[in-house]
Protein backbone atom coordinates (compact mmCIF):
# COMPACT_ATOMS: atom_id res chain seq x y z
CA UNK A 1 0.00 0.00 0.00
CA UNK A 2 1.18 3.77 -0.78
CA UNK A 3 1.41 5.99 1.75
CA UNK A 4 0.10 9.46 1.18
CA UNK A 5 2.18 12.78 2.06
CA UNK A 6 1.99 13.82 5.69
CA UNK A 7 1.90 17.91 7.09
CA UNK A 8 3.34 18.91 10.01
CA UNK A 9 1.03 18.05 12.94
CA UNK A 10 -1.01 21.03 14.57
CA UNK A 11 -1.40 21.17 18.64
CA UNK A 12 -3.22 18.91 20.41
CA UNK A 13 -7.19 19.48 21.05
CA UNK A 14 -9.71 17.45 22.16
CA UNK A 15 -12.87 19.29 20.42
CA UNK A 16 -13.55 20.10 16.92
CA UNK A 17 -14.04 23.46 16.36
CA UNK A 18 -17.39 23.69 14.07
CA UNK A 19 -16.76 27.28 12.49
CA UNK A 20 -12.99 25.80 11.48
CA UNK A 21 -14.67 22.57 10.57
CA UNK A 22 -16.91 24.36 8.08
CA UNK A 23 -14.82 26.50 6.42
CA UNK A 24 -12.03 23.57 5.52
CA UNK A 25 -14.39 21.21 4.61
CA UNK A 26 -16.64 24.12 2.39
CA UNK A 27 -13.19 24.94 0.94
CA UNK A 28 -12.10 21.29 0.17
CA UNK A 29 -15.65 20.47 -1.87
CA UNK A 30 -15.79 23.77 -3.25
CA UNK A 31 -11.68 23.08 -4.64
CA UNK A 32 -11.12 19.69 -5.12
CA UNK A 33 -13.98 17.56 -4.95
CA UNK A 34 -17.01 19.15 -7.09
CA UNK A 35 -14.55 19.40 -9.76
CA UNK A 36 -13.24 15.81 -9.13
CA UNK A 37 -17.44 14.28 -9.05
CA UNK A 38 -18.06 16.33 -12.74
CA UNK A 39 -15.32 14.19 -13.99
CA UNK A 40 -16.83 11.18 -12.03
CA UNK A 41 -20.04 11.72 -13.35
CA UNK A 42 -19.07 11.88 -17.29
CA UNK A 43 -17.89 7.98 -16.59
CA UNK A 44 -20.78 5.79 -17.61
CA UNK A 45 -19.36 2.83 -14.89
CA UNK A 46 -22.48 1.12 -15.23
CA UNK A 47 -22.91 -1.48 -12.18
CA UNK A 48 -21.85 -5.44 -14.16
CA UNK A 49 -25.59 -6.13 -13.39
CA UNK A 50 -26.37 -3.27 -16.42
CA UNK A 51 -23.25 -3.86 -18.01
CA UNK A 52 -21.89 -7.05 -18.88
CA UNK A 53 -19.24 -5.89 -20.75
CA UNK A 54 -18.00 -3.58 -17.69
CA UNK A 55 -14.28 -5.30 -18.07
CA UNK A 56 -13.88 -4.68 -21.22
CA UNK A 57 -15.61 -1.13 -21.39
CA UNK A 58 -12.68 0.08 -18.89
CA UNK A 59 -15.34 2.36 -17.35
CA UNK A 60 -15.45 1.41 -13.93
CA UNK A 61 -11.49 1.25 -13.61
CA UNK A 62 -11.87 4.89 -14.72
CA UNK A 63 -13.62 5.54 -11.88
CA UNK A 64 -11.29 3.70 -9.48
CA UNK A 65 -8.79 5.52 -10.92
CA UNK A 66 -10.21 8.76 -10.54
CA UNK A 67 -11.01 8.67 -7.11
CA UNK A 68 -8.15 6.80 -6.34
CA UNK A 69 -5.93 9.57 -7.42
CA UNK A 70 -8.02 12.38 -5.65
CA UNK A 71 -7.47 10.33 -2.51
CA UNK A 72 -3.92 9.57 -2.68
CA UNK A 73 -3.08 13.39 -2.56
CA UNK A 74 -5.10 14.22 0.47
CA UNK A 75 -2.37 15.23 3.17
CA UNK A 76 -3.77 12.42 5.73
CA UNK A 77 -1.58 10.98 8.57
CA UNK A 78 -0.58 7.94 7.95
CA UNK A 79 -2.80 7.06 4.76
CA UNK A 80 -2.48 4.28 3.25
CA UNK A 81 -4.80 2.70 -0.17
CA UNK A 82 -4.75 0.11 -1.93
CA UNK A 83 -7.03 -1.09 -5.04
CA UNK A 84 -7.58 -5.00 -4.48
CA UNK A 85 -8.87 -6.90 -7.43
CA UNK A 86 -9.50 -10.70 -7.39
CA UNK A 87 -9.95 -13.01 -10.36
CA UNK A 88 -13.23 -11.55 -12.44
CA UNK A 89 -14.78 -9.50 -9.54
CA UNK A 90 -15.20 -5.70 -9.61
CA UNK A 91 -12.44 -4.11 -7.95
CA UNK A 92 -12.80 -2.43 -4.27
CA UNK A 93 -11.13 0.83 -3.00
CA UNK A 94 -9.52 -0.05 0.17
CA UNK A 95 -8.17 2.79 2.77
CA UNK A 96 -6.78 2.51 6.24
CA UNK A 97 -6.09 5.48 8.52
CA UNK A 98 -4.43 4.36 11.97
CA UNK A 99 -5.54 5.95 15.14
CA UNK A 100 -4.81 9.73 15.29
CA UNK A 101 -3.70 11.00 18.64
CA UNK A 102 -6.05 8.34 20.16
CA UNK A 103 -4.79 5.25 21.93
CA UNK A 104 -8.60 3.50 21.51
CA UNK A 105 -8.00 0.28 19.81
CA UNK A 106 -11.42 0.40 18.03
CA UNK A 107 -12.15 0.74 14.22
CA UNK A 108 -14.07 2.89 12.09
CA UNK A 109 -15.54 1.54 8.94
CA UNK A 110 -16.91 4.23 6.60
CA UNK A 111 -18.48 2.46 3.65
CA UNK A 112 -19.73 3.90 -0.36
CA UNK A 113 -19.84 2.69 -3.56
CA UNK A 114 -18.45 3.88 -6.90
CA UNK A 115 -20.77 1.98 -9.37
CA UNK A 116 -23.98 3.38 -11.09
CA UNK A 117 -27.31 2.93 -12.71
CA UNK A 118 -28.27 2.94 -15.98
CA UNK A 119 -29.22 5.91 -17.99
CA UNK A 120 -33.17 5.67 -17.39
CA UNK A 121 -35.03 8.27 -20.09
CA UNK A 122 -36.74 11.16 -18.90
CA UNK A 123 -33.71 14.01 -18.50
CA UNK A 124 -35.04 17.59 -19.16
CA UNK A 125 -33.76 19.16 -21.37
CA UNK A 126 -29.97 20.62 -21.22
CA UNK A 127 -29.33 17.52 -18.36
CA UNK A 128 -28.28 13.72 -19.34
CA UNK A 129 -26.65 11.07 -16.81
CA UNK A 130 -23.39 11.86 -18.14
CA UNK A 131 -23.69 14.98 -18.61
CA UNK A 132 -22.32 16.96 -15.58
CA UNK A 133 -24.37 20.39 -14.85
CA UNK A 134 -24.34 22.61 -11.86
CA UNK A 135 -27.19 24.88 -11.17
CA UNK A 136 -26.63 26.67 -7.60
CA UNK A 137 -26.26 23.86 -5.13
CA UNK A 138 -27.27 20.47 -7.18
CA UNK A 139 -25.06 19.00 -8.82
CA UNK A 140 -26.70 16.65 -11.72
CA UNK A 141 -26.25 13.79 -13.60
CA UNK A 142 -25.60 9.99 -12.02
CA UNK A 143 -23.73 9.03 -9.38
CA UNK A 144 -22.97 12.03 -7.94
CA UNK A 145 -25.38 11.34 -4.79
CA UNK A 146 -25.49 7.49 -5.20
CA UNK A 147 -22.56 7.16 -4.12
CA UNK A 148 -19.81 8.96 -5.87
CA UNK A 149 -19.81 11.75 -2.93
CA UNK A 150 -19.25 9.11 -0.37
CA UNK A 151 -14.97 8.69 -0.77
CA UNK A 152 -14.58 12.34 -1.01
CA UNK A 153 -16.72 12.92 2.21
CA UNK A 154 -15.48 10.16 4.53
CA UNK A 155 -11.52 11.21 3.51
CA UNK A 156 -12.81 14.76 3.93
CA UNK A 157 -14.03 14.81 8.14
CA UNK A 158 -11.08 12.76 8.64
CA UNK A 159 -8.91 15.57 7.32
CA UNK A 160 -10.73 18.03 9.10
CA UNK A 161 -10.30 16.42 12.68
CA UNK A 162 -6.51 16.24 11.87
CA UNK A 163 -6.52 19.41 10.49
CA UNK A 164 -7.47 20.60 14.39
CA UNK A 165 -5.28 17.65 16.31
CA UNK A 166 -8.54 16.32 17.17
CA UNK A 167 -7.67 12.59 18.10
CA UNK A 168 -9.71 9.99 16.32
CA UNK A 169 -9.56 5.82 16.47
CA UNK A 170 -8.60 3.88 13.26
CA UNK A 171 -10.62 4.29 10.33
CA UNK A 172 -11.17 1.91 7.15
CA UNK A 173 -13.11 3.64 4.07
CA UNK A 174 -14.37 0.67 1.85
CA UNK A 175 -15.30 1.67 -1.50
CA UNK A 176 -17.11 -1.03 -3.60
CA UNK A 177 -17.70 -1.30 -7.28
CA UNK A 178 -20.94 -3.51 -7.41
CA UNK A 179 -22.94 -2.25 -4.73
CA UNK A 180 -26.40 -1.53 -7.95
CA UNK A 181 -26.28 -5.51 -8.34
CA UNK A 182 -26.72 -6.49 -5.03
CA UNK A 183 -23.06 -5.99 -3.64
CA UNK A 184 -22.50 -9.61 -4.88
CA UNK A 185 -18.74 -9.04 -4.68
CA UNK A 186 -18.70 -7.56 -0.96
CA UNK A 187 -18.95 -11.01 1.03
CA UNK A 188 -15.58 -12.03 -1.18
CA UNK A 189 -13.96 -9.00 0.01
CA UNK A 190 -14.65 -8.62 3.92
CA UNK A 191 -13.42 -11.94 4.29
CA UNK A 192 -10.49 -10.99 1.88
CA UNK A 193 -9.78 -7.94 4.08
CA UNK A 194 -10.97 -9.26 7.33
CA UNK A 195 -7.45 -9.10 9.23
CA UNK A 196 -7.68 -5.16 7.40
CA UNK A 197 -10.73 -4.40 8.58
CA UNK A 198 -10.42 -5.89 11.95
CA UNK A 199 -13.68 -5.45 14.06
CA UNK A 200 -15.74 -2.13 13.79
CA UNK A 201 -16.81 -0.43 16.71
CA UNK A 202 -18.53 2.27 14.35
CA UNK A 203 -19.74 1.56 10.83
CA UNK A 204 -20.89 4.98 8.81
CA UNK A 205 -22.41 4.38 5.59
CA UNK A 206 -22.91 7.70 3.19
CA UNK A 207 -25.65 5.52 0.62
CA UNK A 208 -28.56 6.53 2.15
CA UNK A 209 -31.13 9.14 2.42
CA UNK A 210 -32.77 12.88 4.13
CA UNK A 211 -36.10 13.17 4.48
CA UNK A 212 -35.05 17.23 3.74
CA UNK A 213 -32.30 19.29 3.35
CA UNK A 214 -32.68 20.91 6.73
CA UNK A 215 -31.47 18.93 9.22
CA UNK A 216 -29.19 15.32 9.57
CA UNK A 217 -31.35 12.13 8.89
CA UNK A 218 -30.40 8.52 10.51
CA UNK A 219 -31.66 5.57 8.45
CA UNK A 220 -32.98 3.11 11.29
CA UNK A 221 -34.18 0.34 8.64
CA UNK A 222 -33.81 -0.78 5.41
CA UNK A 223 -36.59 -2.86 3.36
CA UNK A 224 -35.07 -6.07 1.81
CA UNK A 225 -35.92 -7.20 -1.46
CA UNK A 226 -36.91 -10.03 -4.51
CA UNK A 227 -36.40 -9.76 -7.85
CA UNK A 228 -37.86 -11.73 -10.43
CA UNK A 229 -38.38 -11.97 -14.33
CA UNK A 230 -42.03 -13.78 -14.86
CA UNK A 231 -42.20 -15.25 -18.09
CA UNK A 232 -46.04 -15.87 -19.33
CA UNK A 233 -46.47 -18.41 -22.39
CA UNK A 234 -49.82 -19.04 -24.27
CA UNK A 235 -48.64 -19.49 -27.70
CA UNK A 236 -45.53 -20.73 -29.48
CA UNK A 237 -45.80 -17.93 -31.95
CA UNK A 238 -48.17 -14.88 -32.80
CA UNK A 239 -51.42 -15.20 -34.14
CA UNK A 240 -54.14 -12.91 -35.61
CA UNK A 241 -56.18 -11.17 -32.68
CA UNK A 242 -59.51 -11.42 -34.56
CA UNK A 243 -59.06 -14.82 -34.95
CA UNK A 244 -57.87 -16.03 -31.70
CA UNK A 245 -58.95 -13.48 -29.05
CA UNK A 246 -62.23 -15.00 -27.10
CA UNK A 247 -60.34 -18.61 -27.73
CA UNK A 248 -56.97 -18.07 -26.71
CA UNK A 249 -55.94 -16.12 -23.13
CA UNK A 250 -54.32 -13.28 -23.67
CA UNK A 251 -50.40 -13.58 -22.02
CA UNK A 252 -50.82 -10.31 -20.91
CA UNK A 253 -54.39 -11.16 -18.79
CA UNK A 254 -52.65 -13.89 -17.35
CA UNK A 255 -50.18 -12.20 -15.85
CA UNK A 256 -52.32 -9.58 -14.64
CA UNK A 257 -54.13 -12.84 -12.82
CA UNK A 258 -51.01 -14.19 -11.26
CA UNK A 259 -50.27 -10.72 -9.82
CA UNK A 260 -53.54 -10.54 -8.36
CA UNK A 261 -52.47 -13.78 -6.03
CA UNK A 262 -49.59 -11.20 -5.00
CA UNK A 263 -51.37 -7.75 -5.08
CA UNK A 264 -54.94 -6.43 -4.57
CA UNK A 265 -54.84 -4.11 -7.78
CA UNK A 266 -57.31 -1.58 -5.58
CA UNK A 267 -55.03 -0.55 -2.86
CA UNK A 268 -51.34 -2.06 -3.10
CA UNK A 269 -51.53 -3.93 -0.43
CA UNK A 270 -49.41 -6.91 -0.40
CA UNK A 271 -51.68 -10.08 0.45
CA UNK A 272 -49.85 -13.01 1.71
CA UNK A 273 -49.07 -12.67 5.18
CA UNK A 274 -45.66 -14.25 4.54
CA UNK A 275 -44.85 -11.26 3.38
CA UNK A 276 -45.44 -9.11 6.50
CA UNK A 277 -43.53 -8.68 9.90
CA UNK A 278 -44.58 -7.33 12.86
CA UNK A 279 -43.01 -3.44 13.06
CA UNK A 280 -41.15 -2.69 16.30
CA UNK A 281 -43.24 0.04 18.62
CA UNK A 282 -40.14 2.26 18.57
CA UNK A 283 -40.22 2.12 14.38
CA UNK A 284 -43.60 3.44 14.53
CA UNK A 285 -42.67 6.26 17.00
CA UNK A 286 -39.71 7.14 14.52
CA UNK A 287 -42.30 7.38 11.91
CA UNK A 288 -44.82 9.25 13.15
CA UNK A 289 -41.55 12.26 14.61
CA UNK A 290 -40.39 11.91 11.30
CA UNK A 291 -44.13 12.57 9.61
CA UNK A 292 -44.45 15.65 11.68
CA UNK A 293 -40.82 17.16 10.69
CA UNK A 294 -42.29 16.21 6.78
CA UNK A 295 -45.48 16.87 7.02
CA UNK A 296 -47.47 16.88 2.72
CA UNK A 297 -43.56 16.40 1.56
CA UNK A 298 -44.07 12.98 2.79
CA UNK A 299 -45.53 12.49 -0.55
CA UNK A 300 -44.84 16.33 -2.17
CA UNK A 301 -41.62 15.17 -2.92
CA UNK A 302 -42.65 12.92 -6.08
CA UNK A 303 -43.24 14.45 -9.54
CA UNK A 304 -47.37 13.41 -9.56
CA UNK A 305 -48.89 13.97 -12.91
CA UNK A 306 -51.69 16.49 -12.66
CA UNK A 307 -54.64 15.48 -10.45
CA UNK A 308 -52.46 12.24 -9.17
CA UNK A 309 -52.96 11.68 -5.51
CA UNK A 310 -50.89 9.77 -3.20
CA UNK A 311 -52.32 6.20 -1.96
CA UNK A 312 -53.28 7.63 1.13
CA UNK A 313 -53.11 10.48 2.86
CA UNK A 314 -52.10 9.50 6.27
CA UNK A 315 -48.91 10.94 6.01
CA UNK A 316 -47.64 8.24 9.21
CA UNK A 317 -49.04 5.49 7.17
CA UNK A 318 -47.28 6.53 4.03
CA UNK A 319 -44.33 6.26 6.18
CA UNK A 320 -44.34 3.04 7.34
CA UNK A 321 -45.72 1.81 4.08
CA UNK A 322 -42.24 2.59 2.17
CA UNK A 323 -40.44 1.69 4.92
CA UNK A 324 -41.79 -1.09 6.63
CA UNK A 325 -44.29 -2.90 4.62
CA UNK A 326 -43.59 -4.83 1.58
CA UNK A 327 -45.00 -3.40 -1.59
CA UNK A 328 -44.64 -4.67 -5.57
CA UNK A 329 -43.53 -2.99 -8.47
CA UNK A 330 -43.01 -3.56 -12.25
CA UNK A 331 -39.83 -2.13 -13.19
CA UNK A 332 -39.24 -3.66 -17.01
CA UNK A 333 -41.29 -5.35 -19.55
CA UNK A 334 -40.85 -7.66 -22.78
CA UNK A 335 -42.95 -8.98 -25.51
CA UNK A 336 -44.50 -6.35 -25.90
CA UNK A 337 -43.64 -3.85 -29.02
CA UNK A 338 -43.77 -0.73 -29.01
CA UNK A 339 -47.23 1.18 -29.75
CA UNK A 340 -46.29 2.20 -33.35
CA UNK A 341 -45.32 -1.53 -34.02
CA UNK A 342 -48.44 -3.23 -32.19
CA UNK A 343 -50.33 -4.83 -34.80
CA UNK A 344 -53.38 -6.72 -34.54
CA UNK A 345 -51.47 -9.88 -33.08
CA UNK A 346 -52.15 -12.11 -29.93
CA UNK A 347 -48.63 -12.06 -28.52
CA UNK A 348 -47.37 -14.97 -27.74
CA UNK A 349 -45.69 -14.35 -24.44
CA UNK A 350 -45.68 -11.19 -21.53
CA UNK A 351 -42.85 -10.98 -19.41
CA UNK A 352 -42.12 -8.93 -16.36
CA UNK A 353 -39.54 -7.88 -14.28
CA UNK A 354 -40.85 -7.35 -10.93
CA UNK A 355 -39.46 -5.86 -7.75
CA UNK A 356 -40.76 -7.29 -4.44
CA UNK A 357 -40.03 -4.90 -1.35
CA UNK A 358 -40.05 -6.65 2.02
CA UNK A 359 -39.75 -5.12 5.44
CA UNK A 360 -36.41 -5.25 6.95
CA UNK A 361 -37.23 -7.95 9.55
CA UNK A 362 -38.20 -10.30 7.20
CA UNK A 363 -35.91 -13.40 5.49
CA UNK A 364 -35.84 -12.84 1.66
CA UNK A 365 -34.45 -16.25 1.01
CA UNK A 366 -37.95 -17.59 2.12
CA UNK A 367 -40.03 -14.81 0.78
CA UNK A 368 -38.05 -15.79 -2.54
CA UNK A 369 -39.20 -19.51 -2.60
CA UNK A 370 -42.73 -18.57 -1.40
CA UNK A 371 -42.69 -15.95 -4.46
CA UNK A 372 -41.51 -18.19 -6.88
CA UNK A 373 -44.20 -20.87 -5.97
CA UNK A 374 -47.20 -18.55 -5.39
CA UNK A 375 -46.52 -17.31 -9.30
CA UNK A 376 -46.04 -20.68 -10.66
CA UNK A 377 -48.30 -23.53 -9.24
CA UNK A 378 -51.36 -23.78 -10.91
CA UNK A 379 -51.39 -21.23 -13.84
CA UNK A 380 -54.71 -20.04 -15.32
CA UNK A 381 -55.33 -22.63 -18.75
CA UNK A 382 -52.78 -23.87 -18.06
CA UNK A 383 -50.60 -21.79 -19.52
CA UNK A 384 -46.50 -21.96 -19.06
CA UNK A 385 -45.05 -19.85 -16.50
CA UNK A 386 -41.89 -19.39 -14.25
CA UNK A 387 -40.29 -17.00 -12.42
CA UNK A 388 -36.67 -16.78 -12.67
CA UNK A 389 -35.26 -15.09 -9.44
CA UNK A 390 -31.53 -15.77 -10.62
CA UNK A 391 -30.74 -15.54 -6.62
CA UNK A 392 -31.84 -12.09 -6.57
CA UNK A 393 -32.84 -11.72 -2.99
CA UNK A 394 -31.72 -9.81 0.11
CA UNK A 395 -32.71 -9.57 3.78
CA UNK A 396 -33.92 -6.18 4.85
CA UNK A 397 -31.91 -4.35 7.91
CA UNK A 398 -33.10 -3.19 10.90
CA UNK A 399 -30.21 -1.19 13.43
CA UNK A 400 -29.68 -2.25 16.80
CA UNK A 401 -30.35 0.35 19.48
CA UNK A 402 -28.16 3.37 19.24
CA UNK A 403 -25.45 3.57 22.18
CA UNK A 404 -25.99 7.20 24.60
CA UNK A 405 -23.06 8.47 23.28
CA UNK A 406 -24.01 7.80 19.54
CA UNK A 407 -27.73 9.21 20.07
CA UNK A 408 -25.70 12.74 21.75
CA UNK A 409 -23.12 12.68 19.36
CA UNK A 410 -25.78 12.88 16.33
CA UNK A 411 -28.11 15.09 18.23
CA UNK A 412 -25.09 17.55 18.30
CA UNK A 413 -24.18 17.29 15.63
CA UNK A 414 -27.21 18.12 13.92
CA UNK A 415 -27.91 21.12 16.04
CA UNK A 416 -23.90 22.60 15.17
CA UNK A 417 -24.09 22.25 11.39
CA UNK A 418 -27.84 22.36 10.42
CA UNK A 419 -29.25 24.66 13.51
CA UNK A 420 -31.95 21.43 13.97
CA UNK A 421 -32.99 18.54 15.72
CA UNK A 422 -31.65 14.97 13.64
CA UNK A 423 -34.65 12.34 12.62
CA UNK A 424 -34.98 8.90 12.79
CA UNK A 425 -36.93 7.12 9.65
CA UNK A 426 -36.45 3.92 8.07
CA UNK A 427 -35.48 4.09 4.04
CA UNK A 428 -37.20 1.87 1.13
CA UNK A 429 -34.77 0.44 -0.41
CA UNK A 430 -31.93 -1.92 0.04
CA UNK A 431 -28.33 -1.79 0.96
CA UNK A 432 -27.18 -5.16 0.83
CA UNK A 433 -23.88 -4.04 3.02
CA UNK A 434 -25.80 -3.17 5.88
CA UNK A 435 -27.44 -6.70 6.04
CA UNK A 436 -24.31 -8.55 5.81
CA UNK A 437 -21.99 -6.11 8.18
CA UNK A 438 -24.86 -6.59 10.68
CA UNK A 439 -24.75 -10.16 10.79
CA UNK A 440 -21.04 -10.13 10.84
CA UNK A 441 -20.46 -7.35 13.37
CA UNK A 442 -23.23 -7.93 15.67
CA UNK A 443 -21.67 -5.44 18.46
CA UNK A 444 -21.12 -2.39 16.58
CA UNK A 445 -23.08 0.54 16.32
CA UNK A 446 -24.63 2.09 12.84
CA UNK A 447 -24.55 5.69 11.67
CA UNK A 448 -26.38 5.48 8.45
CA UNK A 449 -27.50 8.48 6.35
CA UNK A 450 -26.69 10.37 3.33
CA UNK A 451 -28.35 12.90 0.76
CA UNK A 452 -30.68 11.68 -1.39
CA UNK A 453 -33.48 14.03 -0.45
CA UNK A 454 -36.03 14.87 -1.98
CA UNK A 455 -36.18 15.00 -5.55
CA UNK A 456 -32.70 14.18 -6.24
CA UNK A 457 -34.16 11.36 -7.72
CA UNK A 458 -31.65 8.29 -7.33
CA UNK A 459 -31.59 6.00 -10.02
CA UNK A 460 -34.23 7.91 -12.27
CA UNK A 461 -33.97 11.23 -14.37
CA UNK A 462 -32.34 14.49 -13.43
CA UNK A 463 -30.37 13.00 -10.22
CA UNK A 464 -28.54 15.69 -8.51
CA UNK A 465 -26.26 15.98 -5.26
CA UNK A 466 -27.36 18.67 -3.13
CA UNK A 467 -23.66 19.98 -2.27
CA UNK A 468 -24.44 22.28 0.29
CA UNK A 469 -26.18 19.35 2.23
CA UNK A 470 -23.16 17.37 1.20
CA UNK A 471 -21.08 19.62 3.13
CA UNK A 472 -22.85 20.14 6.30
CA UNK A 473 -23.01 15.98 6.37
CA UNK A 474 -19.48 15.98 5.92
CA UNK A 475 -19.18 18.05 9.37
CA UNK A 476 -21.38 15.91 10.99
CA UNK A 477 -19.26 12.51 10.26
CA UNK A 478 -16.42 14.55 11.17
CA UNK A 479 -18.05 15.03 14.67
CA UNK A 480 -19.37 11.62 15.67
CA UNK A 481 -15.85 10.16 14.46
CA UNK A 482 -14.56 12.88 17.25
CA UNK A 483 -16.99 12.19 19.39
CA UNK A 484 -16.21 8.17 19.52
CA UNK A 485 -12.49 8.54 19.82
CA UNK A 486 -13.58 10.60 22.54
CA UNK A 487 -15.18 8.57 24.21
């Protein structure tokens, strides 16, 4: 591993300054790191689940590259990074930082990912996903805010407690490169680097998201999730509608049937119990704080069509229902051409990609099987049918109880940098690291956030990084990593 190049060491203090903390780490994204995420962002480092070709495409080692070299010049203490690759698996960014003035023995994993999404249609006009614009404080195009930030941030409030002689404990940043297809690569590499990583006392992940841009968010939960490509057969090839319609079942209706054994079309709601858990009393407290802080933006947030309302408008129950409570979604289609090509043909075959959202408690591996046989036994005419999960499914998390000194730390923290109180919600979606690091590390404590607000619009159109809620979060992980070497 390289070293990086050390400054002279300032005195000795035991409390980060805020106003000092502000202006270095304001100066630092304003200098080095927006200009380092537009190059970032022109890199179309597709996650290997979109790309296939990712290898040979050389775009994701462009991005390890990139940030690589931005980290390698910050003047860190005692830096050291290495890029670890291993037979056909996407590489991982791996830095260590020994203890800083601290003689705690502990470690401090700070965790991101480098890979992206696919394009997705739908960019206004004058914005693309590699096409890096700034317009006041966001920052668009993809990657920026899911996860690209995340190296430049956790490097960045390690700098600034140095930059003070504020003691910290070790810290590991883990940057992966596969985190959009399920982190499939991750379990390889903690047990790779488990002697380097050691055993976290702290884990901070930057991949999550703010309810607003007003005050520091902590993600409590995280939904798990089953994908699955349903494949719907009738016919071996096309035949004329006229002829065939009222005879043969259209592929299409039967798929809309087997859904139905999932989904009651009226209201969402999932319908097997073995899809539900019970949600914790404290998760519901969380929820209905963190629906008073929101308030209508609960739902305000998403770009409704005209007259579109939101499925409820209990804004506590909209909560819990993307947070807690599994919920189904169609996120790709084939067999179907496109409207100017739609002649009048009975299709042969509908298939769907759906996108099964469990709540965090619950075990995807059996949700999975239960899934797979709901959709399959006993199709309507008989008609052939199979879901292909292709392993597809992960387990939900749900933090353990946050340590005094964690709950203070954040509450401060908050309060210093945003002038408000933090909240506690649970996010939708999935990070697949959290899961695993929980099961493995079963004694640490989680500091999970990050800054996909609202509409910055992860994975879809017009994603942006909100940089001066970028900056402010910076400050905050710079605090609780002061605040638990402090300890």
């Amino acid at each position: 591993m390289a070293k990086s190049k050390t400054t002279k060491r300032p005195a000795t203090t035991t409390a980060l300054d805020p106003k000092q903390a502000r202006a270095f780490v304001d100066g630092v994204w304003d200098s080095t790191i927006v200009p380092t995420l537009v190059e970032y962002i022109k890199i179309p480092n597709k996650s290997p689940g979109f790309d296939a070709q990712w290898r040979a495409n050389g775009h994701m080692d462009r991005a390890v590259e990139l940030i690589e070299g931005w980290c390698r010049k910050r003047p860190i203490e005692g830096l050291q990074i290495k890029v670890v690759r291993q037979g056909e698996r996407t590489p991982v960014i791996f830095m260590e930082i020994p203890a800083f003035r601290c003689e705690s023995k502990e470690t401090v994993v700070l965790y991101g990912h480098l890979d992206k999404q696919p394009e997705m249609v739908g960019w206004n006009e004058g914005l693309g996903p590699w096409t890096p614009v700034q317009r006041g404080d966001k920052l668009y195009g993809r990657g920026g805010a899911d996860d690209g930030y995340s190296a430049f941030a956790s490097l960045t409030s390690i700098e600034a407690l140095q930059k003070q002689g504020v003691p910290h404990a070790r810290c590991v940043v883990l940057i992966e490169a596969c985190e959009e297809s399920g982190s499939t690569d991750l379990p390889f590499y903690v047990d790779h680097l488990k002697k380097e990583i050691g055993s976290p006392s702290l884990i901070v992940c930057l991949d999550s998201g703010c309810g607003n841009y007003d005050q520091m968010w902590l993600t409590t939960s995280l939904r798990g999730l089953v994908i699955g490509v349903l494949s719907v057969e009738v016919l071996n090839e096309g035949v004329h509608s006229g002829d065939a319609s009222g005879v043969v079942a259209s592929s299409f209706r039967v798929a809309r049937s087997l859904l139905s054994r999932v989904e009651d079309e009226a209201t969402g709601e999932i319908l097997p119990k073995d899809f539900h858990d019970k949600i914790p009393k404290e998760r519901r407290q969380q929820a209905k704080a963190a629906a008073k802080v929101l308030g209508k933006d609960v739902y305000a947030k998403f770009p409704f069509v005209k007259g579109m309302q939101p499925v409820l408008k209990n804004t506590q129950e909209l909560v819990l229902n993307r947070t807690w409570r599994p919920a189904l979604a169609i996120t790709g289609a084939e067999g179907i051409p496109a409207v100017k090509d739609g002649g009048n043909v009975m299709r042969p075959r509908t298939v769907l990609k759906l996108s099964l959202r469990l709540p965090p408690t619950l075990s995807a591996d059996k949700a999975q099987a239960k899934f797979k046989k709901l959709l399959e036994k006993n199709p309507p005419y008989g008609a052939k049918v199979q879901l292909d999960t292709k392993d597809h499914a992960g387990s939900g998390w749900n933090a353990p109880k946050l340590d005094s000194w964690l709950e203070q730390s954040v509450a401060g923290a908050s309060k210093t940098y945003y002038g408000k109180p933090a909240v506690y919600m649970g996010e939708g979606g999935s990070i697949p690291f959290m899961g695993m690091l929980g099961e493995k590390f079963p004694k640490a404590q989680f500091l999970i956030t990050g800054v996909l607000g609202p509409g910055s619009n992860a994975h879809g159109p017009n994603e942006f990084l909100h940089i001066s809620y970028a900056k402010r979060l910076t400050c905050c992980v710079a605090q609780v990593i002061a605040d638990h070497g402090g300890r």
